[in-house]
PDB file of N, CA and C in Angstrom:
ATOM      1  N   UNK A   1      20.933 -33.264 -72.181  1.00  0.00           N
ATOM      2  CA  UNK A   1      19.791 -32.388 -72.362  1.00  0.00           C
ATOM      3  C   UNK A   1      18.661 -32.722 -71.390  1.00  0.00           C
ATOM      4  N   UNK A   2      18.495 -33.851 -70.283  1.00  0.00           N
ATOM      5  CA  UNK A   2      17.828 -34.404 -69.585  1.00  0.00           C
ATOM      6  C   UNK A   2      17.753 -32.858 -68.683  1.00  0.00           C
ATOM      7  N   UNK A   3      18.576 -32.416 -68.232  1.00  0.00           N
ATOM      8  CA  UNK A   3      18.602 -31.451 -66.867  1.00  0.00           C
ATOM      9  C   UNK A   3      17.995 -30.210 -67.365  1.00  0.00           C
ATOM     10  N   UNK A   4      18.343 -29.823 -68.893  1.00  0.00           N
ATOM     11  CA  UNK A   4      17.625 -28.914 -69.187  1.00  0.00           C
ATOM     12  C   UNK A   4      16.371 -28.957 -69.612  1.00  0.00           C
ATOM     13  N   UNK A   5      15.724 -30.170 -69.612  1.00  0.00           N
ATOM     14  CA  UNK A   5      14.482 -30.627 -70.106  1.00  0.00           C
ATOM     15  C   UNK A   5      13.445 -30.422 -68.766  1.00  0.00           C
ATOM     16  N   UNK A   6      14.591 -30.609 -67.674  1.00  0.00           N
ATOM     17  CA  UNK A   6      13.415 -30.799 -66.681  1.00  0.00           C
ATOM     18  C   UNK A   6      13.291 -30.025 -66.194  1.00  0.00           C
ATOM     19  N   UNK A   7      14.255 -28.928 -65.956  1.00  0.00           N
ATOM     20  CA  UNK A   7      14.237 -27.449 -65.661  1.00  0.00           C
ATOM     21  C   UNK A   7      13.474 -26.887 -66.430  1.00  0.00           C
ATOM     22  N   UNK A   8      12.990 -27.435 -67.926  1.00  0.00           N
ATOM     23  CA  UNK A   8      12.179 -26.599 -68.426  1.00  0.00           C
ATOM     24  C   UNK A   8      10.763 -26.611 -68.255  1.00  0.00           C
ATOM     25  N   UNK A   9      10.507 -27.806 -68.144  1.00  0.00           N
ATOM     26  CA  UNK A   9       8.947 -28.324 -67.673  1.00  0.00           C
ATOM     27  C   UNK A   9       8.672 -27.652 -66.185  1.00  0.00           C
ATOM     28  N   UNK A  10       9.996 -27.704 -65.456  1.00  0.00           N
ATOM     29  CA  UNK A  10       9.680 -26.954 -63.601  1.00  0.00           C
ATOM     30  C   UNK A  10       9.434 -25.616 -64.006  1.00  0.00           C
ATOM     31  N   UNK A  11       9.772 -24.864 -65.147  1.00  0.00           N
ATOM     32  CA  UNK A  11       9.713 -23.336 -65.591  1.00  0.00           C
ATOM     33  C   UNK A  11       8.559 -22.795 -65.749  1.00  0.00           C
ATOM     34  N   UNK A  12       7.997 -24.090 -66.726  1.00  0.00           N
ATOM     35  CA  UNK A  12       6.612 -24.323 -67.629  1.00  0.00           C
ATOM     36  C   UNK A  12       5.562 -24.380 -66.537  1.00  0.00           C
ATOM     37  N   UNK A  13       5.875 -24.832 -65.629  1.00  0.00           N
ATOM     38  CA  UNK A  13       4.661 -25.692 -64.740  1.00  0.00           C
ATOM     39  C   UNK A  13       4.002 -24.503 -64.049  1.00  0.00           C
ATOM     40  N   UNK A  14       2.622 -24.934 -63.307  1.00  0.00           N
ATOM     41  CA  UNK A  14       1.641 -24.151 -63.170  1.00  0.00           C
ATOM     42  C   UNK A  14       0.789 -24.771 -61.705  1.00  0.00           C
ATOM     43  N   UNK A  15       0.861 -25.808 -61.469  1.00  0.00           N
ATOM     44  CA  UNK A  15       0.740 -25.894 -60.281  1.00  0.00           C
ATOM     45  C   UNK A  15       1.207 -25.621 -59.346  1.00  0.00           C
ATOM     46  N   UNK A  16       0.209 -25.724 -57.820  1.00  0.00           N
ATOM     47  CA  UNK A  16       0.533 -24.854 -57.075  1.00  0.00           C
ATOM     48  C   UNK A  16       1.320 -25.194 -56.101  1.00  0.00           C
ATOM     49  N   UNK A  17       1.749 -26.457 -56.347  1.00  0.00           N
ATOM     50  CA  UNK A  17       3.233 -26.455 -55.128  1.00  0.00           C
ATOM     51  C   UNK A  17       4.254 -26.070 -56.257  1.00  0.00           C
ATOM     52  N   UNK A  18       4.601 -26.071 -57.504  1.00  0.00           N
ATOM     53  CA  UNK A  18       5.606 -25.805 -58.575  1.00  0.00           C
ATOM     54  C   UNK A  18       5.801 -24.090 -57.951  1.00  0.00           C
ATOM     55  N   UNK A  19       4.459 -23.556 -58.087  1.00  0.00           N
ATOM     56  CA  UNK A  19       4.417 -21.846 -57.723  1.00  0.00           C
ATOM     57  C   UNK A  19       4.963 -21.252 -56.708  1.00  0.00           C
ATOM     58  N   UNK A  20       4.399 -22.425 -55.636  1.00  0.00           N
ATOM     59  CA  UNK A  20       5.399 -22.036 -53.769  1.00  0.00           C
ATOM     60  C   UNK A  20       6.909 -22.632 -53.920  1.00  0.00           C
ATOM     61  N   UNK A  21       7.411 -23.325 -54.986  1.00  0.00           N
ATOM     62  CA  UNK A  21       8.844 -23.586 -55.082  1.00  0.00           C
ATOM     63  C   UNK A  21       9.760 -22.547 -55.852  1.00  0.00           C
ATOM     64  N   UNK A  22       8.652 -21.729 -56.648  1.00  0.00           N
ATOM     65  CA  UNK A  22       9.056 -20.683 -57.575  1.00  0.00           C
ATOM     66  C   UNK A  22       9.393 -19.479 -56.131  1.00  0.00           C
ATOM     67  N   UNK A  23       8.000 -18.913 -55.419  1.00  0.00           N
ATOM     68  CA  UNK A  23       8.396 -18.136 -54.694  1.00  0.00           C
ATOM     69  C   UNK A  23       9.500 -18.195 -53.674  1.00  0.00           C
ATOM     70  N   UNK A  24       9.767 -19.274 -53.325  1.00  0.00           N
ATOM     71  CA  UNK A  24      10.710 -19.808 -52.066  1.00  0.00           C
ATOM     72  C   UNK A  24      12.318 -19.462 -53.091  1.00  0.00           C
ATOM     73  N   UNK A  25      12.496 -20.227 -53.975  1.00  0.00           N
ATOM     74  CA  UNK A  25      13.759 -19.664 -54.756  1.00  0.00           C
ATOM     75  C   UNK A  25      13.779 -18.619 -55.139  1.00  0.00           C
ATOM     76  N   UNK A  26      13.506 -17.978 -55.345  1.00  0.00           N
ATOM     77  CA  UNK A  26      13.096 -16.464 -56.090  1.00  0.00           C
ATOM     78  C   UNK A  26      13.207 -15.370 -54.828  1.00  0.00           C
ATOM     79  N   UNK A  27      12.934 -15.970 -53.451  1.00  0.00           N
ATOM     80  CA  UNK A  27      13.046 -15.078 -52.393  1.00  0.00           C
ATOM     81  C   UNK A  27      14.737 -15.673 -51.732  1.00  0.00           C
ATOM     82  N   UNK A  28      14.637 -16.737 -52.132  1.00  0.00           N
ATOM     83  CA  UNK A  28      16.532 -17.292 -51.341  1.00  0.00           C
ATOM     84  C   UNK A  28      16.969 -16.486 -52.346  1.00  0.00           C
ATOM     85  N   UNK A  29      17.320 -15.990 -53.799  1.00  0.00           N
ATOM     86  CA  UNK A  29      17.990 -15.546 -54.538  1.00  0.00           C
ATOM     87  C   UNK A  29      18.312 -13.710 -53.846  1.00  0.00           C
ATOM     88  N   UNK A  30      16.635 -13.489 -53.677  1.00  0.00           N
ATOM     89  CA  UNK A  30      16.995 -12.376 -53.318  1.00  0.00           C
ATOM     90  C   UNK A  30      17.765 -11.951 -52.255  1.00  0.00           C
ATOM     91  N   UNK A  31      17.719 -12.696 -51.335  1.00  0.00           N
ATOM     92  CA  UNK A  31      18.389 -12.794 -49.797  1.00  0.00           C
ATOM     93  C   UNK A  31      19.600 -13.190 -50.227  1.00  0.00           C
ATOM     94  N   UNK A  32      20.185 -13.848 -50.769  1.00  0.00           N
ATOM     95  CA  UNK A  32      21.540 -13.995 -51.310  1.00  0.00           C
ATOM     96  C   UNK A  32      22.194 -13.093 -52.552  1.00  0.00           C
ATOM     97  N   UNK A  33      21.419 -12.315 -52.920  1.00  0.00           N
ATOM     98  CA  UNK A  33      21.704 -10.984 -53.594  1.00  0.00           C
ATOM     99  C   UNK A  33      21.820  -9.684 -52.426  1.00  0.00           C
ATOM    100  N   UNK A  34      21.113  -9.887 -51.606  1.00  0.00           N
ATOM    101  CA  UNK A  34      21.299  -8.523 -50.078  1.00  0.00           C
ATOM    102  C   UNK A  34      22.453  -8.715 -49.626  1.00  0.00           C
ATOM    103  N   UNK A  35      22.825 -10.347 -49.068  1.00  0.00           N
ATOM    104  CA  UNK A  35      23.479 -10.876 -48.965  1.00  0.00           C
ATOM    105  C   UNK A  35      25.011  -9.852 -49.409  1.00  0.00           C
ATOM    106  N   UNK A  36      25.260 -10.660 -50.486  1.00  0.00           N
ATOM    107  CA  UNK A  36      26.702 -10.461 -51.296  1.00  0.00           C
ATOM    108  C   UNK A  36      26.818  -8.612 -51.491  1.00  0.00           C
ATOM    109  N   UNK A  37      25.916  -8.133 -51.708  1.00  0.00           N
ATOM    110  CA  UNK A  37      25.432  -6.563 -51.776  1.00  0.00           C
ATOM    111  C   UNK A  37      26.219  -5.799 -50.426  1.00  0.00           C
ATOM    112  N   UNK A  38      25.912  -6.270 -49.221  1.00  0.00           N
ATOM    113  CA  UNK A  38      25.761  -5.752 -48.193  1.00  0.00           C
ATOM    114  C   UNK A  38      27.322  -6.275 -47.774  1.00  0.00           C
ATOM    115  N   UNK A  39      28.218  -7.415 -48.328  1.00  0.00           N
ATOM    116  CA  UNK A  39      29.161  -7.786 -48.070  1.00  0.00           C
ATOM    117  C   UNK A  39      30.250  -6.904 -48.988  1.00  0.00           C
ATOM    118  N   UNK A  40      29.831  -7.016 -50.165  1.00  0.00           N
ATOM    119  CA  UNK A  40      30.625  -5.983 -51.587  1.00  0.00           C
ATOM    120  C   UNK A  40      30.793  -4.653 -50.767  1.00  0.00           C
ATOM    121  N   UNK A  41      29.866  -4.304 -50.257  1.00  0.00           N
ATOM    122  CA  UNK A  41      29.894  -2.930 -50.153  1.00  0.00           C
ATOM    123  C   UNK A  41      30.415  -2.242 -49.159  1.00  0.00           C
ATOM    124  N   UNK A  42      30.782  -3.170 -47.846  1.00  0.00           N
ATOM    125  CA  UNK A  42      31.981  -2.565 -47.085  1.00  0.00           C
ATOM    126  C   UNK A  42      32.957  -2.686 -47.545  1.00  0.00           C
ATOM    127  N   UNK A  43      33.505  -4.112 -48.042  1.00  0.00           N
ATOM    128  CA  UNK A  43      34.993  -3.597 -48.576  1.00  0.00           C
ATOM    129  C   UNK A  43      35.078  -2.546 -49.784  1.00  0.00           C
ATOM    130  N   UNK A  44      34.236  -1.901 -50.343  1.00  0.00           N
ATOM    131  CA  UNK A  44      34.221  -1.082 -51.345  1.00  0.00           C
ATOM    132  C   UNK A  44      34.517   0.323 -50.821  1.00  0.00           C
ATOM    133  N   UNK A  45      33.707   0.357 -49.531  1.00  0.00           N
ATOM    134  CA  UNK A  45      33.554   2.107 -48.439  1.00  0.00           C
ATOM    135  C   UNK A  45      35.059   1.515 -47.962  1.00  0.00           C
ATOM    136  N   UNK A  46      35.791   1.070 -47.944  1.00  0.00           N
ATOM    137  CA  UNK A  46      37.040   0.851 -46.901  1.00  0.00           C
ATOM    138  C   UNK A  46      37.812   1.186 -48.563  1.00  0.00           C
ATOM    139  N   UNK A  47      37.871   0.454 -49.088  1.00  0.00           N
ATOM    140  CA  UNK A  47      38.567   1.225 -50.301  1.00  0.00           C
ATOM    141  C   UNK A  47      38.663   1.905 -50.531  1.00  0.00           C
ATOM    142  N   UNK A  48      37.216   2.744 -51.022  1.00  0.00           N
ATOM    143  CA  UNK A  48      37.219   4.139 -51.769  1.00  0.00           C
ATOM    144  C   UNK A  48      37.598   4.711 -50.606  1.00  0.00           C
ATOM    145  N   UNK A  49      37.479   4.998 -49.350  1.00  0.00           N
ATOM    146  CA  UNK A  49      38.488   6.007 -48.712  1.00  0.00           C
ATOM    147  C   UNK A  49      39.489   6.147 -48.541  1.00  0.00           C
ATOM    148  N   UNK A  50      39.966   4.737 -49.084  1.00  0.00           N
ATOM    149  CA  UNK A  50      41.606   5.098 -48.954  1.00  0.00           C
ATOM    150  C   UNK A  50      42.129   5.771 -50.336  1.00  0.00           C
ATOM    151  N   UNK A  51      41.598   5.042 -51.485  1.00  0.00           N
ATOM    152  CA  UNK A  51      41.822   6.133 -52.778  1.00  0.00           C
ATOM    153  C   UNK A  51      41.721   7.367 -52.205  1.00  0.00           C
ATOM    154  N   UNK A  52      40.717   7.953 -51.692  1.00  0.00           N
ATOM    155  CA  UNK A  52      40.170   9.130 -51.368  1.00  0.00           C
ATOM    156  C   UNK A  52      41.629   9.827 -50.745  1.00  0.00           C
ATOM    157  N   UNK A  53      41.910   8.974 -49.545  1.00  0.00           N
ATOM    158  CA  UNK A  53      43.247   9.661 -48.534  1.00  0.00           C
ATOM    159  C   UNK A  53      43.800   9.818 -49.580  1.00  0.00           C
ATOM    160  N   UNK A  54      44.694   9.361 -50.668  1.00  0.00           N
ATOM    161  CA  UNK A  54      45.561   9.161 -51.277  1.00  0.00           C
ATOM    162  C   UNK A  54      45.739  10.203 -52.222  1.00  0.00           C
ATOM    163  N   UNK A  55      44.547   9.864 -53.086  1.00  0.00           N
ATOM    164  CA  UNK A  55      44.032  11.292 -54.029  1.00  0.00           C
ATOM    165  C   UNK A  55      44.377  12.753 -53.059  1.00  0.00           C
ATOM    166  N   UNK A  56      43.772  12.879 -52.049  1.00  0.00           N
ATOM    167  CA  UNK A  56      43.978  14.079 -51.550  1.00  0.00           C
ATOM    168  C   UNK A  56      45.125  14.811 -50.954  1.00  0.00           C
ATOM    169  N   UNK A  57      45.895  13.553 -50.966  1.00  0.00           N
ATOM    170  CA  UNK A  57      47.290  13.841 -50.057  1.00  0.00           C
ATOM    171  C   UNK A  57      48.306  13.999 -51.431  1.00  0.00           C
ATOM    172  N   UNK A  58      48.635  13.603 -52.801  1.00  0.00           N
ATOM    173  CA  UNK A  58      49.123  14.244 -54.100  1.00  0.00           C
ATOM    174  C   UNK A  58      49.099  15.750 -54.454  1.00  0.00           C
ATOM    175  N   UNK A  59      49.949  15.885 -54.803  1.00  0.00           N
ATOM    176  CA  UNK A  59      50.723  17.366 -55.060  1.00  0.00           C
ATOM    177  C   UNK A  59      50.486  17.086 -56.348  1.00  0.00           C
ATOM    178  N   UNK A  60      49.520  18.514 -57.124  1.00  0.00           N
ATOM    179  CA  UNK A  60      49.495  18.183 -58.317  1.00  0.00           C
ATOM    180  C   UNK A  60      50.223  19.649 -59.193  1.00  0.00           C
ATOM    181  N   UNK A  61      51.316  19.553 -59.949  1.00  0.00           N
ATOM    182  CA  UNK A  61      51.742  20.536 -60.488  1.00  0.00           C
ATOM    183  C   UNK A  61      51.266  21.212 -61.848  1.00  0.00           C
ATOM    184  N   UNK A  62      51.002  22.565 -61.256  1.00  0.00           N
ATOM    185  CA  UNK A  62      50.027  23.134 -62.263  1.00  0.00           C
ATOM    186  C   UNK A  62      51.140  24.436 -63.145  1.00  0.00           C
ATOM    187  N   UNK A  63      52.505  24.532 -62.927  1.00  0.00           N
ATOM    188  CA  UNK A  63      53.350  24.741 -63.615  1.00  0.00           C
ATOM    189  C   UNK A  63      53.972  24.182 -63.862  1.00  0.00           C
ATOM    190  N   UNK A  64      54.747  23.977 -65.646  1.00  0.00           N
ATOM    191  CA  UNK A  64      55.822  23.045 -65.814  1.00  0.00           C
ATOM    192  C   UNK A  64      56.488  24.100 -66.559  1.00  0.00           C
ATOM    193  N   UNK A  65      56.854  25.154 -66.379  1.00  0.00           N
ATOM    194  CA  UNK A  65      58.040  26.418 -66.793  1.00  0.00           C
ATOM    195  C   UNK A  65      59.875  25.888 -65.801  1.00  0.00           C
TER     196      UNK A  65
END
């Protein structure tokens, strides 16, 4: 419970180098959220177009007589 104790007091805290350690992580998080975002999301556009080819190239039968 030591690690969560002290993480909690760094949470708690209010001074002003505690505050510039808050903004500095809080901005790496975000940059490593653009990050993974911007990485997810090409292989996602390379995917969905190939569903896409795929979907469009199926013969779908709209009689079963």
């Amino acid at each position: 419970m030591r690690v969560f104790a002290a993480i909690s007091s760094f949470a708690r805290s209010e001074s002003g180098a505690v505050t510039v350690d808050w903004v500095v992580l809080t901005a790496a998080l975000v940059g490593l959220g653009l990050a993974v975002t911007n990485t997810v999301s090409d292989g996602l556009e390379s995917l969905s177009n190939e569903i896409r080819i795929q979907l469009e190239s199926d013969h779908i039968v709209e009689d079963f007589n």
